[in-house]
Protein backbone atom coordinates (compact mmCIF):
# COMPACT_ATOMS: atom_id res chain seq x y z
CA UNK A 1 -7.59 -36.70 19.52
CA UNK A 2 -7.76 -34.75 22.67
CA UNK A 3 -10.82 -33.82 24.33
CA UNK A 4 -11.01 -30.30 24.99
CA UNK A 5 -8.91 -27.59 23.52
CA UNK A 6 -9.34 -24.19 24.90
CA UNK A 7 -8.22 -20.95 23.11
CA UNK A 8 -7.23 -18.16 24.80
CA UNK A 9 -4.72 -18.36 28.02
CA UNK A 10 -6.27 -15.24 29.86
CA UNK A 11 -7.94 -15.57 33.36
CA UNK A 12 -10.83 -17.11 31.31
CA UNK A 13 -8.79 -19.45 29.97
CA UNK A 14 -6.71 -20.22 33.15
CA UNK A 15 -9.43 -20.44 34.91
CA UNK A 16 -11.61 -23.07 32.99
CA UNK A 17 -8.12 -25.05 32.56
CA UNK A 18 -7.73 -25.26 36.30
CA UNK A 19 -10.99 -26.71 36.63
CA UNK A 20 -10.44 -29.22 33.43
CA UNK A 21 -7.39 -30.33 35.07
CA UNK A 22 -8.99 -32.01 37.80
CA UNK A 23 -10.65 -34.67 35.46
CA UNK A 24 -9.31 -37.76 33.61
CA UNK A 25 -8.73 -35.38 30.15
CA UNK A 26 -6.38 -34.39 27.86
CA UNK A 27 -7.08 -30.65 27.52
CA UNK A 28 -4.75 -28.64 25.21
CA UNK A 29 -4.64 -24.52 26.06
CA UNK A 30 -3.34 -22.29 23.00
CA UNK A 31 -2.50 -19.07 23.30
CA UNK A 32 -1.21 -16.56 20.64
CA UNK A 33 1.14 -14.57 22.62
CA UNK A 34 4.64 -16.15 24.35
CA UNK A 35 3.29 -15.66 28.17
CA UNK A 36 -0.16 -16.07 29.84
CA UNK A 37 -2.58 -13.05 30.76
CA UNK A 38 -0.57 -10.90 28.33
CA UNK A 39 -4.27 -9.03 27.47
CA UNK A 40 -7.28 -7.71 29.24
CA UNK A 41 -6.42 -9.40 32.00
CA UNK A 42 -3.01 -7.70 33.03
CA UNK A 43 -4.70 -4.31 32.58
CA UNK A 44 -8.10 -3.58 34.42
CA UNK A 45 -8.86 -2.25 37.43
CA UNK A 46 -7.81 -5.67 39.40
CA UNK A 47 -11.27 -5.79 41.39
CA UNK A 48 -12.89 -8.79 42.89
CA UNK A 49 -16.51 -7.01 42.96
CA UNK A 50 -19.34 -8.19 45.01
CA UNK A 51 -22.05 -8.51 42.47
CA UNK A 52 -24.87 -5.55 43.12
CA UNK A 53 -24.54 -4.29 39.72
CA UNK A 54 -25.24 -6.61 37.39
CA UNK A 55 -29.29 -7.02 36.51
CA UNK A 56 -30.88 -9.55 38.69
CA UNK A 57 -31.17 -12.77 36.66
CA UNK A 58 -28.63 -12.63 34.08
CA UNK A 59 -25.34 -14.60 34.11
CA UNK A 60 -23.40 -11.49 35.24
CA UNK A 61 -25.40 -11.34 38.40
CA UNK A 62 -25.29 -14.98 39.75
CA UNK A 63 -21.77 -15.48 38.53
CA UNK A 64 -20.27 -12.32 39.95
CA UNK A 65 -21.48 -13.35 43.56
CA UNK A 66 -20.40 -17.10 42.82
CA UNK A 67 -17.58 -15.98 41.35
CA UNK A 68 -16.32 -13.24 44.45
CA UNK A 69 -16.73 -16.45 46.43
CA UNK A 70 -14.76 -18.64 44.43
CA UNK A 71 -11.66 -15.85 43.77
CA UNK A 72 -10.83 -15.54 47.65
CA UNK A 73 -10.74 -19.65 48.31
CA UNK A 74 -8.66 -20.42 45.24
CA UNK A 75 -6.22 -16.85 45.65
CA UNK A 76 -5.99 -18.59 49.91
CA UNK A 77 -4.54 -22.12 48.23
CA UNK A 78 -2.66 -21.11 45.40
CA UNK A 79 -0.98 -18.07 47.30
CA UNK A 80 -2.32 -15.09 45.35
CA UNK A 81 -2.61 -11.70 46.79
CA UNK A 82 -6.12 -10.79 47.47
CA UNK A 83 -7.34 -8.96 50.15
CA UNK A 84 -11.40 -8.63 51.16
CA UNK A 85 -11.59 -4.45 51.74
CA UNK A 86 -14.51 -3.74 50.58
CA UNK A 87 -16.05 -0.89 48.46
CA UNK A 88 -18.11 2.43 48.22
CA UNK A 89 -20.63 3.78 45.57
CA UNK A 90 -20.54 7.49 46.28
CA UNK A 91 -23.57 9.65 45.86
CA UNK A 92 -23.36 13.48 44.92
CA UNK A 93 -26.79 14.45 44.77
CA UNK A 94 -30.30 13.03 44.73
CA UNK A 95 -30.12 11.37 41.43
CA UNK A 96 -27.45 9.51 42.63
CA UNK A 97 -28.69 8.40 45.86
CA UNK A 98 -31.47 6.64 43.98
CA UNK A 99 -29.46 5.01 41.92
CA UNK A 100 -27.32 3.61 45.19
CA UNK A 101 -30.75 2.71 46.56
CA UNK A 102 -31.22 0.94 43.30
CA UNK A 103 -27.71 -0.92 43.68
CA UNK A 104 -28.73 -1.77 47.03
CA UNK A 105 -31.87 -3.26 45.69
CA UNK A 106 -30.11 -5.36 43.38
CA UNK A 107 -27.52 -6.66 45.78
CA UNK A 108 -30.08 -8.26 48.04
CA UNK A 109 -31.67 -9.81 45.14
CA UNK A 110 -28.42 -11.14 43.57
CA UNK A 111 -27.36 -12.54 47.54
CA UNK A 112 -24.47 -9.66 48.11
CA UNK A 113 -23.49 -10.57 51.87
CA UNK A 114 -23.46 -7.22 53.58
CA UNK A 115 -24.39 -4.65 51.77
CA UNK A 116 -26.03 -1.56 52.78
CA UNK A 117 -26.48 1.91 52.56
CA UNK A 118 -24.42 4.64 54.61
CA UNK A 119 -25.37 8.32 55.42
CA UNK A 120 -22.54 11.30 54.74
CA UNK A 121 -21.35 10.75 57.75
CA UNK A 122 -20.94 7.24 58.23
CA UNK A 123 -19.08 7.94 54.86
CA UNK A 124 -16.78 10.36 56.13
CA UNK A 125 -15.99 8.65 59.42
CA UNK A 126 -14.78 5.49 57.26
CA UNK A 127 -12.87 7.44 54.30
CA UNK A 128 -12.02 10.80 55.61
CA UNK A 129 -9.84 11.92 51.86
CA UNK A 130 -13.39 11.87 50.08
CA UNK A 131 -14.89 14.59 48.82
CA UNK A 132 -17.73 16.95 51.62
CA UNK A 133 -19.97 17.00 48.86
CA UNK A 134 -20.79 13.07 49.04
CA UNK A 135 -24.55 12.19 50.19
CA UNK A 136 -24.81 8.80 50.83
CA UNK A 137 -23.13 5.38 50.06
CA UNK A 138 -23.52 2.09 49.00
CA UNK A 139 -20.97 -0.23 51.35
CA UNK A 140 -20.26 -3.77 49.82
CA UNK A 141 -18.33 -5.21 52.12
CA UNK A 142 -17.46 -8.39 50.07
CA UNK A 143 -15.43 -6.54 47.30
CA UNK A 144 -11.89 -7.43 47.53
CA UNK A 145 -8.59 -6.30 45.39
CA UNK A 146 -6.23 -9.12 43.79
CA UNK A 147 -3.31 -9.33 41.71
CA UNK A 148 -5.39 -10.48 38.24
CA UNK A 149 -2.41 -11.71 36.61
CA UNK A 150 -0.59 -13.40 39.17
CA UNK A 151 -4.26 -15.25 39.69
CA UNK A 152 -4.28 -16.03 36.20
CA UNK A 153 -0.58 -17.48 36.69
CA UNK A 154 -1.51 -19.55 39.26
CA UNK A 155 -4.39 -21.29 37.49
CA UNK A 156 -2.66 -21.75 34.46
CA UNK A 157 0.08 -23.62 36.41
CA UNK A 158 -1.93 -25.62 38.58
CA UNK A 159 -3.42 -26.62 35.42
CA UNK A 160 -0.13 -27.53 33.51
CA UNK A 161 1.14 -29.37 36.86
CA UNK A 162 -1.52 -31.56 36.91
CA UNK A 163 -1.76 -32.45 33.31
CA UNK A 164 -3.19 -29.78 30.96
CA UNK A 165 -1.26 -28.84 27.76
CA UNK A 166 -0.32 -25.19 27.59
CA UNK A 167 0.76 -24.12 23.67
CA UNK A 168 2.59 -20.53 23.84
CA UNK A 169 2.79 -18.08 20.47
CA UNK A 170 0.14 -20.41 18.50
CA UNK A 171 -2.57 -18.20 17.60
CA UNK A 172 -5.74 -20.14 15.94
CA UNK A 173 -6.09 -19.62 11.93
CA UNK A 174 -8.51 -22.10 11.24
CA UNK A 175 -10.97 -24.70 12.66
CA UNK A 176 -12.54 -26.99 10.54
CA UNK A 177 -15.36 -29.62 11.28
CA UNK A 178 -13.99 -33.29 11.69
CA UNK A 179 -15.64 -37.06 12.20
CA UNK A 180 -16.47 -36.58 15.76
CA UNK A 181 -14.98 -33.11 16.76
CA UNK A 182 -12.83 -30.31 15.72
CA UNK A 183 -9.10 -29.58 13.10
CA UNK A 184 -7.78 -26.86 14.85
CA UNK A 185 -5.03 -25.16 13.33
CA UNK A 186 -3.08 -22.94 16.05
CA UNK A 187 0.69 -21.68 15.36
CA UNK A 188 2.71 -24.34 13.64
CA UNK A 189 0.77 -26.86 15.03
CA UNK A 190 -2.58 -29.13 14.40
CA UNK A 191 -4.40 -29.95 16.83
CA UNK A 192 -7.31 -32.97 16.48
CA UNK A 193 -10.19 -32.11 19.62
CA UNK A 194 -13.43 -33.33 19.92
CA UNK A 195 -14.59 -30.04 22.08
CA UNK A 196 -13.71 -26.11 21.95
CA UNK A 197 -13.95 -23.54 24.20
CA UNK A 198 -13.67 -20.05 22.90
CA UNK A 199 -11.89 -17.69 25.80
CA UNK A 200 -10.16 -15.49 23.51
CA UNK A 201 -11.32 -12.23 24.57
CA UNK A 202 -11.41 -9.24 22.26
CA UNK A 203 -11.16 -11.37 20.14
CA UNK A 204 -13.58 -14.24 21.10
CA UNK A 205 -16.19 -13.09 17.71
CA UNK A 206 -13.47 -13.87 15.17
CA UNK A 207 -12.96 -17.45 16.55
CA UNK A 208 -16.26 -18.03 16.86
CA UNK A 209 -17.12 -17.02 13.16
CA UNK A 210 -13.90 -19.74 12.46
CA UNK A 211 -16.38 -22.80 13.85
CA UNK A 212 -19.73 -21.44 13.73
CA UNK A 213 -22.48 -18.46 12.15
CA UNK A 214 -22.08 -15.52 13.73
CA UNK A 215 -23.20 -15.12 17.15
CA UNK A 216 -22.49 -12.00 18.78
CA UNK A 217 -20.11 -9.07 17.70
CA UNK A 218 -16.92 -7.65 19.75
CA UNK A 219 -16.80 -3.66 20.50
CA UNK A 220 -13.91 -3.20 22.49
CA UNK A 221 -13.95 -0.55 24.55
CA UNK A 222 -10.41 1.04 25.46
CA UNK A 223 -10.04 2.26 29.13
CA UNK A 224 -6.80 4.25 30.72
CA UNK A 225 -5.64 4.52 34.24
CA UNK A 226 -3.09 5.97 36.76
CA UNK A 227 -1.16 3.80 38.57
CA UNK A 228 0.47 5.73 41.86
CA UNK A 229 3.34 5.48 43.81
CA UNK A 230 2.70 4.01 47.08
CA UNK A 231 2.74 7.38 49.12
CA UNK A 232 -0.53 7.78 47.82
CA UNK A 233 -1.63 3.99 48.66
CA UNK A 234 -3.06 4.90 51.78
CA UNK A 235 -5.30 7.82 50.86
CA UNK A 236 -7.83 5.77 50.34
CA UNK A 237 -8.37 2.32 52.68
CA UNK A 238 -11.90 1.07 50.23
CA UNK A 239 -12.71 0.46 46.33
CA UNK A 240 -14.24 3.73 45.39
CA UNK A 241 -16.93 3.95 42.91
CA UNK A 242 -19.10 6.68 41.17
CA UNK A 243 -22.22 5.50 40.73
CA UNK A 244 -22.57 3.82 37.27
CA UNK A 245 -23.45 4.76 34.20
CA UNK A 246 -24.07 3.83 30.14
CA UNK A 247 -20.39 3.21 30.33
CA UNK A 248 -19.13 1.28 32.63
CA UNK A 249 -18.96 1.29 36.28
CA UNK A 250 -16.82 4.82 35.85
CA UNK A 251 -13.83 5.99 37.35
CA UNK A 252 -12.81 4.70 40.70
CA UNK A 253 -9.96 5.12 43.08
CA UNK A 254 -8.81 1.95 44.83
CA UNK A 255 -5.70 0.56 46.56
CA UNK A 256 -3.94 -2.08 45.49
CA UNK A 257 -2.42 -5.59 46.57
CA UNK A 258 1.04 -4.42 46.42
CA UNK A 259 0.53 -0.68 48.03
CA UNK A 260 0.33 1.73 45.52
CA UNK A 261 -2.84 3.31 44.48
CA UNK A 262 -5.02 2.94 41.15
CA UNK A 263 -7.09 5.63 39.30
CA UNK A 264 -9.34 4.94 36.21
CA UNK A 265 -10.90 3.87 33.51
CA UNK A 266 -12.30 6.23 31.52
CA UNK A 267 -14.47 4.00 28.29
CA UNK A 268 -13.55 4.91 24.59
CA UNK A 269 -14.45 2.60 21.64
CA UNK A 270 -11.33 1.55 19.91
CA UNK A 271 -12.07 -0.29 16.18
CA UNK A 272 -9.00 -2.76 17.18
CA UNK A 273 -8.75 -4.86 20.23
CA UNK A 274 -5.15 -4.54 20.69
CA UNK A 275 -5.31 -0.91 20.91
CA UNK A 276 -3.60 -0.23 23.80
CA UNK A 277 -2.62 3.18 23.53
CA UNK A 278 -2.71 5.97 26.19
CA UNK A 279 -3.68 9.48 25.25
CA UNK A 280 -3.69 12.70 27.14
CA UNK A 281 -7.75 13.35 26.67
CA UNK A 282 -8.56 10.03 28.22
CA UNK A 283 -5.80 10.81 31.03
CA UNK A 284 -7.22 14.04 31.57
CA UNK A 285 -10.60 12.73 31.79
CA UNK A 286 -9.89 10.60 34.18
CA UNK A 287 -8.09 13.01 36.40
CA UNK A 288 -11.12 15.05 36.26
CA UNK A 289 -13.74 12.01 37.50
CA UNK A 290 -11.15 10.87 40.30
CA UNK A 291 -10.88 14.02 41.62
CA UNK A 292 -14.92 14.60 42.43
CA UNK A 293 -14.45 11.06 44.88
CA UNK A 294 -10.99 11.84 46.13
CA UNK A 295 -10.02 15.70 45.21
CA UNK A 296 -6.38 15.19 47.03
CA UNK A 297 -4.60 12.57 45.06
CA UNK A 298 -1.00 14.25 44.07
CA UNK A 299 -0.52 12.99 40.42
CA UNK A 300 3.15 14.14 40.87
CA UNK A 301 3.58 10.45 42.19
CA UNK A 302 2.23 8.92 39.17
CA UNK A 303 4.77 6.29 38.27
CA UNK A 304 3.02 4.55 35.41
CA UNK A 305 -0.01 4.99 32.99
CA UNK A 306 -1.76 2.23 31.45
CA UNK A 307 -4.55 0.88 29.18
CA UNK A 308 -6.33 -2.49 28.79
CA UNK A 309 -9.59 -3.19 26.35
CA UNK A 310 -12.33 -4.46 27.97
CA UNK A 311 -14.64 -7.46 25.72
CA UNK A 312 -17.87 -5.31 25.32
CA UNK A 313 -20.47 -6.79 22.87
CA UNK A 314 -23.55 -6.06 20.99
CA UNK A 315 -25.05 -8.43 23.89
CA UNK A 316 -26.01 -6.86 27.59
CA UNK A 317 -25.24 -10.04 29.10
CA UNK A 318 -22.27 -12.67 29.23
CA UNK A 319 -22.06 -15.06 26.14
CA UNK A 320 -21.92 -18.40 27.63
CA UNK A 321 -23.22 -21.07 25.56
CA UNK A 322 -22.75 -23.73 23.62
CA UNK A 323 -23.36 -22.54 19.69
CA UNK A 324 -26.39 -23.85 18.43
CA UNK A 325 -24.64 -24.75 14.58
CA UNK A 326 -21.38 -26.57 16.04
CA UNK A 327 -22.22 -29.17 18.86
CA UNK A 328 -19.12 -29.17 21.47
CA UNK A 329 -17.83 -25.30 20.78
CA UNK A 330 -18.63 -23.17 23.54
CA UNK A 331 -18.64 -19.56 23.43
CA UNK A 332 -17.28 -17.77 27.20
CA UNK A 333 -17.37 -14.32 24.88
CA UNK A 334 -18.24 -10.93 25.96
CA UNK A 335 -16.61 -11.34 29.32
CA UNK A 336 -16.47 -7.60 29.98
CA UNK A 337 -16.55 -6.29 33.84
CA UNK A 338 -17.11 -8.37 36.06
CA UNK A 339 -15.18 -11.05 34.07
CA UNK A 340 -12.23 -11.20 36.20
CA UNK A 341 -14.80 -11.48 39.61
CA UNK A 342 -16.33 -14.18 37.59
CA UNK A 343 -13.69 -16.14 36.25
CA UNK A 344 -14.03 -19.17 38.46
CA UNK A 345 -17.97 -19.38 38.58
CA UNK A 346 -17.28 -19.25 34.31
CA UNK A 347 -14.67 -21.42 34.16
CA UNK A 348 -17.62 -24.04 35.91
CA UNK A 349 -20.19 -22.96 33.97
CA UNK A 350 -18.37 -23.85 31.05
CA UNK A 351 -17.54 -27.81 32.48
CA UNK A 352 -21.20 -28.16 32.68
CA UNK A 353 -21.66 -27.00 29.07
CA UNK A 354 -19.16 -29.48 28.20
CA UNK A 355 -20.41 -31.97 29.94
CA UNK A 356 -23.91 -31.45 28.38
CA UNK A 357 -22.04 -31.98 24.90
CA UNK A 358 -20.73 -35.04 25.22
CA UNK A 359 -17.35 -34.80 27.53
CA UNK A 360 -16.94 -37.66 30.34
CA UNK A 361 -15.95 -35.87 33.88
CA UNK A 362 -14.25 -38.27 35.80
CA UNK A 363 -12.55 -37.03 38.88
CA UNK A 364 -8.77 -37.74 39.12
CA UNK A 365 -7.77 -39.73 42.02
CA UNK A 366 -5.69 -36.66 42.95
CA UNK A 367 -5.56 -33.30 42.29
CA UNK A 368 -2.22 -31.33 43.35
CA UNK A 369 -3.43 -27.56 44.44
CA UNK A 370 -0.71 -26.79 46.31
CA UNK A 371 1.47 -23.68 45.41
CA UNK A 372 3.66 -21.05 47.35
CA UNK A 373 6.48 -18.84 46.03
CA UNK A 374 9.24 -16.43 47.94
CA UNK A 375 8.55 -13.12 49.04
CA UNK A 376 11.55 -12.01 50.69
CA UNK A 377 10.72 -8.79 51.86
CA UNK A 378 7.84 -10.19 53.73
CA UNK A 379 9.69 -12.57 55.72
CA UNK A 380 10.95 -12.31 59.14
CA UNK A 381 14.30 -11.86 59.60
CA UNK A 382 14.99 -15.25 60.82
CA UNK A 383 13.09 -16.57 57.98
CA UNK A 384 15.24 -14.12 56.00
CA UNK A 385 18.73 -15.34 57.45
CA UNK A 386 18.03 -19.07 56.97
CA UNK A 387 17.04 -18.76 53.41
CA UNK A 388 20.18 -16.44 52.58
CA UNK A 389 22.24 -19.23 54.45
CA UNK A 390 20.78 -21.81 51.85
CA UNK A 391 20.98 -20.02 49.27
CA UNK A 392 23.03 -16.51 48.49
CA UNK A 393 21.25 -15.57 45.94
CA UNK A 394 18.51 -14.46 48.10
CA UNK A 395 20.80 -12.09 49.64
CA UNK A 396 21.20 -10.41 46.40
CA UNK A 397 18.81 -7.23 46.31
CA UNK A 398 17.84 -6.92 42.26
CA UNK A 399 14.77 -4.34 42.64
CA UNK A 400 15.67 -1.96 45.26
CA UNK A 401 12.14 -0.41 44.78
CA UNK A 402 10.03 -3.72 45.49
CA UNK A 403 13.00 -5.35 47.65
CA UNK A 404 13.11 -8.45 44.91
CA UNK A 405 16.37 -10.74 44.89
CA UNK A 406 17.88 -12.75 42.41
CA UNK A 407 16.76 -15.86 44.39
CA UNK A 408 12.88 -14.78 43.21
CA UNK A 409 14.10 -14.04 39.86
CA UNK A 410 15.48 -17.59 39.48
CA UNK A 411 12.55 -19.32 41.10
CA UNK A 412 10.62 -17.63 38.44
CA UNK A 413 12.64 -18.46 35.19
CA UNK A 414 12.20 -22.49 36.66
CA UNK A 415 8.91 -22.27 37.34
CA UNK A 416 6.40 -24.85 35.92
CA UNK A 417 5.58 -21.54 32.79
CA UNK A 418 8.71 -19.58 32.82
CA UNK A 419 8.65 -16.39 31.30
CA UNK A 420 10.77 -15.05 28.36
CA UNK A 421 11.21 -11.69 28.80
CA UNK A 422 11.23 -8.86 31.89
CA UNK A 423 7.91 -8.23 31.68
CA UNK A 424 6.92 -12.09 32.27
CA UNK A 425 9.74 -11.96 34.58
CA UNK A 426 8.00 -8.42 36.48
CA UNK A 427 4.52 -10.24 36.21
CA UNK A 428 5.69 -13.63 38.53
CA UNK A 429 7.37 -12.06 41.39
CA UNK A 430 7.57 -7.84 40.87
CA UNK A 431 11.19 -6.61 39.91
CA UNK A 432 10.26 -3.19 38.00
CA UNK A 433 6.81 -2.31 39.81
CA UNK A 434 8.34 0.12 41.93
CA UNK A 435 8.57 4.09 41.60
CA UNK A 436 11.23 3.63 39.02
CA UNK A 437 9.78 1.18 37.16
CA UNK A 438 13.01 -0.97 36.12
CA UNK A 439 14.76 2.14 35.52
CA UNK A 440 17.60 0.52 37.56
CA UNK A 441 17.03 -3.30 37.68
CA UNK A 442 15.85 -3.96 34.36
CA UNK A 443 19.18 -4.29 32.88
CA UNK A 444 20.29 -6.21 35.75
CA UNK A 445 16.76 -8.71 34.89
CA UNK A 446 17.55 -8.38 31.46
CA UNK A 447 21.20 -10.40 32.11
CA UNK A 448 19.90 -12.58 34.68
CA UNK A 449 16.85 -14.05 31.98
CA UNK A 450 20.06 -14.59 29.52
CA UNK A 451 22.34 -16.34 32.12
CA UNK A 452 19.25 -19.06 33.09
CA UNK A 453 17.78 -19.44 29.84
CA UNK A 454 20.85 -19.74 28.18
CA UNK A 455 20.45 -17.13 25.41
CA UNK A 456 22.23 -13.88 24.36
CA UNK A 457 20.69 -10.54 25.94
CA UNK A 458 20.00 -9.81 22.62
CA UNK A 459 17.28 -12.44 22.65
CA UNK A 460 15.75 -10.94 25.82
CA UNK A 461 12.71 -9.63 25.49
CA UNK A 462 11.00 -6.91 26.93
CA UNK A 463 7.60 -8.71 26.87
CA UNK A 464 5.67 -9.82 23.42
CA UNK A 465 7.02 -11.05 20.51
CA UNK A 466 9.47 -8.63 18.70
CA UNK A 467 9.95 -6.26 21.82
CA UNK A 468 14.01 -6.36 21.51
CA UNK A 469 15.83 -4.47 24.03
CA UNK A 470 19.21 -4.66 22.92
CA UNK A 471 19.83 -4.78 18.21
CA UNK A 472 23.20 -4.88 18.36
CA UNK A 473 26.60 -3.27 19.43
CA UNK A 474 26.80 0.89 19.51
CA UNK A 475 30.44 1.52 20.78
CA UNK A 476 34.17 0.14 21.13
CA UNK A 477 36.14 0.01 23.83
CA UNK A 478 40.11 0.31 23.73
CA UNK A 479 39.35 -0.74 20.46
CA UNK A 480 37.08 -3.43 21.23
CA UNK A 481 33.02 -3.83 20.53
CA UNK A 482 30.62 -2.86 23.45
């Protein structure tokens, strides 16, 4: 029998396997897609917020600030791009600026480092592409940007490296109560655990109902986004935010980690949590917002569009406990913005809930949190020359766009979770998240995944289960099949 079994492999997930992994346990992680952070977590607006939004006093508020904390010291050691920028609630009018005096309220009480109001012109002279007509601003100067799903990568393999049992394409049917724990039936397999944690997102309601009454109910709410080329990633140098409203945070305009610029969400309630869909209202609504903050983005340099379903509930706070009917299954449900700020102050919320039910925490004599990986283009060119020198394949450009080289490509397809298709493959080290957007490489990733996995293109994924690239053979050559 193992002793915890967590379902769900997003940055929830990861995250609360990371911190599992550093105890004398055998924890089991089972996720129902083939890759890690294949959901909410690969599409959101990949901000580390600083925590004056939530309500003083409910989990959202004290685990957002933990949480911002806890991102930028784990992204330092397990070499994740984040990067500490800071962001801006803009105010149009006098409605607004109470509301920003509000936020500011809140921050104090909920221990935001920094924050504090700005005139119109303190505004301007910091972001000179916003809009004349802003007021006043909130500044938070703790807010930081991160790659969410290379974060949620590196937890989930500095969890497997040290122990922790990660389960791929086994999605969880059935859980029945057991002599001293929990039958979990996930994929092909059965697994025996005498704890649960529930980190399935969206979808976090239905497992629960599997082990327990029900608790809480999912309403996912469907947001869309522009992702831009990087000529626009410097028309903006701050996260910048409308002031909030009933839904959501609203549309903001941020950079990103790897230089391009990001524009969304709008909110729409979706019946199905994998509704991923993008639609030209919700694009056009979001065009609309963005431009009142920043009325010179050139949407001619859109390269990609995008939607991800955020875990809204029928509950106005986090659901973080353990269920009252089934001792040993916790509930991390409802982990709607800021979820991904919070993942790490969760993820240690939920040991202590375990430990309350029954799970013995006893520190590992060592605990290996050491990670790195190649970025070619960032090296110097001495560093580039030696590493060519040892090994070619680093000297072979793949993604012209994002200067990635078969040497990263390999490192990625032998890395402690290798990916399966190009979009696992794009998610570990970047080849297609340039302005073509694998219009050239792909093809080129495509035979690279079949050469070191030692499979037929045709088995090559583009990223979830049954995304074929290639069916089968369309033309003949000199009388030959192509």
């Amino acid at each position: 029998m193992v002793d915890v079994t967590i379902i769900g492999c997003g940055v929830i997930g990861a995250a609360t396997a990371y911190e599992l992994a550093h105890y004398d346990l055998r924890t089991v992680v089972v996720e129902r897609e083939n890759d890690v952070s294949t959901g909410t977590t690969k599409a959101n607006s990949a901000i580390i917020h600083a925590g004056y939004d939530p309500e003083p006093g409910t989990l959202m508020a004290r685990l957002n600030v933990e949480g911002n904390r806890r991102t930028k010291e784990i992204a330092a050691r397990l070499d994740v791009p984040c990067k500490e920028i800071g962001s801006l609630v803009l105010a149009f009018d006098e409605a607004d600026v109470k509301t920003v005096e509000e936020l500011y309220r809140r921050g104090v009480a909920n221990g935001v480092p920094g924050v504090r109001v700005l005139s119109a012109q303190e505004v301007q002279a910091l972001e000179p592409n916003l809009s004349k007509e802003v007021k006043a601003a909130l500044l938070a100067p703790s807010a930081a940007i991160i790659s969410p799903w290379e974060m949620c990568l590196a937890l989930a393999e500095t969890a497997v490296k040290n122990g922790v049992e990660l389960r791929l394409n086994s999605p969880v049917t059935a859980i029945e109560k057991i002599e001293g724990g929990y039958r979990v039936t996930a994929g092909d397999s059965v697994i025996e655990t005498r704890t649960i944690v529930n980190a399935a997102g969206v979808h976090a309601d239905q497992i629960n109902d599997l082990a327990a009454p029900h608790a809480f109910t999912t309403r996912p709410s469907r947001g869309e986004y522009y992702l831009m080329d990087k000529s626009q990633g410097a028309l903006v140098d701050h996260v910048i935010f409308q002031c909030p409203n009933k839904d959501g945070k609203g549309v903001l305009v941020s950079p990103t980690v790897h230089g391009n610029l990001i524009v969304g969400p709008n909110a729409e309630d979706v019946a199905d949590g994998d509704d991923v869909a993008v639609t030209a209202a919700g694009l056009d609504f979001v065009r609309e917002k963005a431009a009142k903050s920043v009325p010179g983005i050139n949407y001619r340099d859109s390269i990609r569009n995008f939607s991800g379903v955020r875990a809204v509930t029928d509950q106005p706070d986090f659901v973080i406990c353990e269920s009252p009917a089934a001792k040993g299954f916790i509930n991390l449900g409802g982990i709607k913005s800021p979820g991904l700020s919070s993942a790490p102050a969760i993820a240690a919320e939920a040991v202590k809930l375990l430990a309350g039910a029954g799970v013995e925490l006893k520190e590992k004599a060592s605990f290996d949190d050491s990670r790195s990986r190649v970025r070619f283009k960032e090296l110097s060119s001495k560093e580039k020359t030696a590493l060519v020198e040892k090994d070619p394949a680093y000297g072979r450009v793949i993604c012209r766009c994002e200067t990635i080289t078969e040497g990263e490509i390999v490192d990625a397809l032998h890395s402690v979770i290798p990916p399966v298709s190009i979009d696992g493959v794009k998610r570990r080290c970047n080849p297609g998240m340039g302005r073509c957007q694998g219009g050239f490489c792909g093809p080129r990733v495509q035979e690279i995944i079949a050469r070191e996995l030692g499979i037929s293109q045709q088995e090559v994924l583009q990223d979830k289960a049954g995304s074929r690239i290639i069916f089968g053979q369309t033309k003949q050559k000199g009388g030959a099949a192509q």
